[in-house]
Protein backbone atom coordinates (compact mmCIF):
# COMPACT_ATOMS: atom_id res chain seq x y z
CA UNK A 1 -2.41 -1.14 8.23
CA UNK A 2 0.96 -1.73 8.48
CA UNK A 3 4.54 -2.60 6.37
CA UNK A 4 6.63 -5.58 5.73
CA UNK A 5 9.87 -6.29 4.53
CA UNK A 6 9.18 -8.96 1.19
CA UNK A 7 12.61 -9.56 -0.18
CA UNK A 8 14.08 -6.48 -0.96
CA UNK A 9 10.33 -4.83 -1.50
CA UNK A 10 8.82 -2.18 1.61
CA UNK A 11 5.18 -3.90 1.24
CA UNK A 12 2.10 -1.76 2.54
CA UNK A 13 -0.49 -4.12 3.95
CA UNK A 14 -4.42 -3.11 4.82
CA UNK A 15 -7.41 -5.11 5.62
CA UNK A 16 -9.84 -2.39 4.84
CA UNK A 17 -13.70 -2.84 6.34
CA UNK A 18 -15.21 -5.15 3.90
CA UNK A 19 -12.13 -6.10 1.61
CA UNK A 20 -9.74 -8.58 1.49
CA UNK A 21 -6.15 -7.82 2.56
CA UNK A 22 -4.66 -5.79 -0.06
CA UNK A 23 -1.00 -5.10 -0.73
CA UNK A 24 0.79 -2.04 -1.72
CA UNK A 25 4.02 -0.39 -2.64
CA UNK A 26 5.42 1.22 1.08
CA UNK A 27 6.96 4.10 -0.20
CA UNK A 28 4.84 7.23 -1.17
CA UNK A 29 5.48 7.98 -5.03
CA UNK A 30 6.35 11.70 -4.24
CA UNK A 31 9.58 11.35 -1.79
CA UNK A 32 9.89 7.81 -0.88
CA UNK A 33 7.88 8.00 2.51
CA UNK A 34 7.37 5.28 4.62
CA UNK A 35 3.59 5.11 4.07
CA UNK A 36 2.58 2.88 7.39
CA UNK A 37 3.36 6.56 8.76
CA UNK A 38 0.36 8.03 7.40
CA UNK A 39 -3.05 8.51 9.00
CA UNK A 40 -5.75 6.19 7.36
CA UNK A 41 -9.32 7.32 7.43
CA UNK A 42 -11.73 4.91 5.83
CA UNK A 43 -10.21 3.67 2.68
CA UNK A 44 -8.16 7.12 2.46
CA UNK A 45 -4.19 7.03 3.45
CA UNK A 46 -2.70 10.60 3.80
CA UNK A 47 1.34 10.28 3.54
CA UNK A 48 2.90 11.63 6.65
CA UNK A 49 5.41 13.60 5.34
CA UNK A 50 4.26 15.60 2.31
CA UNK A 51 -0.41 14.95 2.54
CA UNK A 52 -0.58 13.28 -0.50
CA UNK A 53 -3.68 10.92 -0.10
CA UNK A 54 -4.13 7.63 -2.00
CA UNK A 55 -7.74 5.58 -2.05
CA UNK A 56 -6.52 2.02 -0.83
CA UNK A 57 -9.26 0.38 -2.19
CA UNK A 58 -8.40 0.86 -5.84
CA UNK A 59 -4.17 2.55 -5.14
CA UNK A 60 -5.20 4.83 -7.07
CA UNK A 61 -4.45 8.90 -6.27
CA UNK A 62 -7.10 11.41 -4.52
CA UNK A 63 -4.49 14.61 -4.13
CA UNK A 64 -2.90 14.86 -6.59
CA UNK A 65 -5.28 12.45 -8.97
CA UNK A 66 -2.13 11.74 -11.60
CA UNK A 67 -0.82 9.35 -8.82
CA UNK A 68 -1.22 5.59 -8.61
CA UNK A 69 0.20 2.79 -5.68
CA UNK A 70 1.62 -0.32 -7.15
CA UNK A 71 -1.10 -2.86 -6.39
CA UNK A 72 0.31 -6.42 -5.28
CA UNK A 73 -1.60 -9.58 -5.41
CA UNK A 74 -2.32 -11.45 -2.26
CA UNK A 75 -3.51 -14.94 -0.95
CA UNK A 76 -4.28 -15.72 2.25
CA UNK A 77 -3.67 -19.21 3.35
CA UNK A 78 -5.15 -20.13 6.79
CA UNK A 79 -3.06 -17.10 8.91
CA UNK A 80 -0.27 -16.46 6.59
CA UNK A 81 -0.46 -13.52 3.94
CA UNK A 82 0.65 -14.09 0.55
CA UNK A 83 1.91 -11.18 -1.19
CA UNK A 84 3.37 -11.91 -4.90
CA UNK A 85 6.68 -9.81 -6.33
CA UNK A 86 7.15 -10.01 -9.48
CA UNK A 87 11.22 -11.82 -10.26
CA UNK A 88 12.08 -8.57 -12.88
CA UNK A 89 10.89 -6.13 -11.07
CA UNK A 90 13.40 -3.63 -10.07
């Protein structure tokens, strides 16, 4: 797990066991925490700052449940990771 800097997107990337690499918003929904901060355990990320915990194999939320990560796509091309923004997103 870790972040990247796409354009003017903080992108969360994790290669969980048994996935492809998947790509995330980096900030935590609740306060704008760096999520590459957090613990991971499994396919659960807790947020460092404030324990919110997301399920990284679907971005969607465990605690609270009404929460949901921005999903990404990706491609991987030989070693390079391909992570699509969308042009009108702001």
């Amino acid at each position: 797990m870790t972040d990247v800097q796409v354009g003017d997107e903080l992108i969360l990337l994790v290669h969980l066991a048994g996935t492809n690499v998947r790509a995330y918003q980096g900030y935590c929904p609740h306060q704008k925490t760096i999520l590459a901060d957090g613990k991971l355990d499994g396919n659960i990320l807790t947020c460092a700052a404030h324990f919110w915990q997301f399920d990284l194999s679907t971005g969607e939320g465990v605690n609270p449940k009404r929460c949901q990560l921005h999903r990404y796509p990706v491609k991987v091309e030989d070693s390079t990771i391909c992570v699509g923004i969308p042009q009108d997103r702001r």
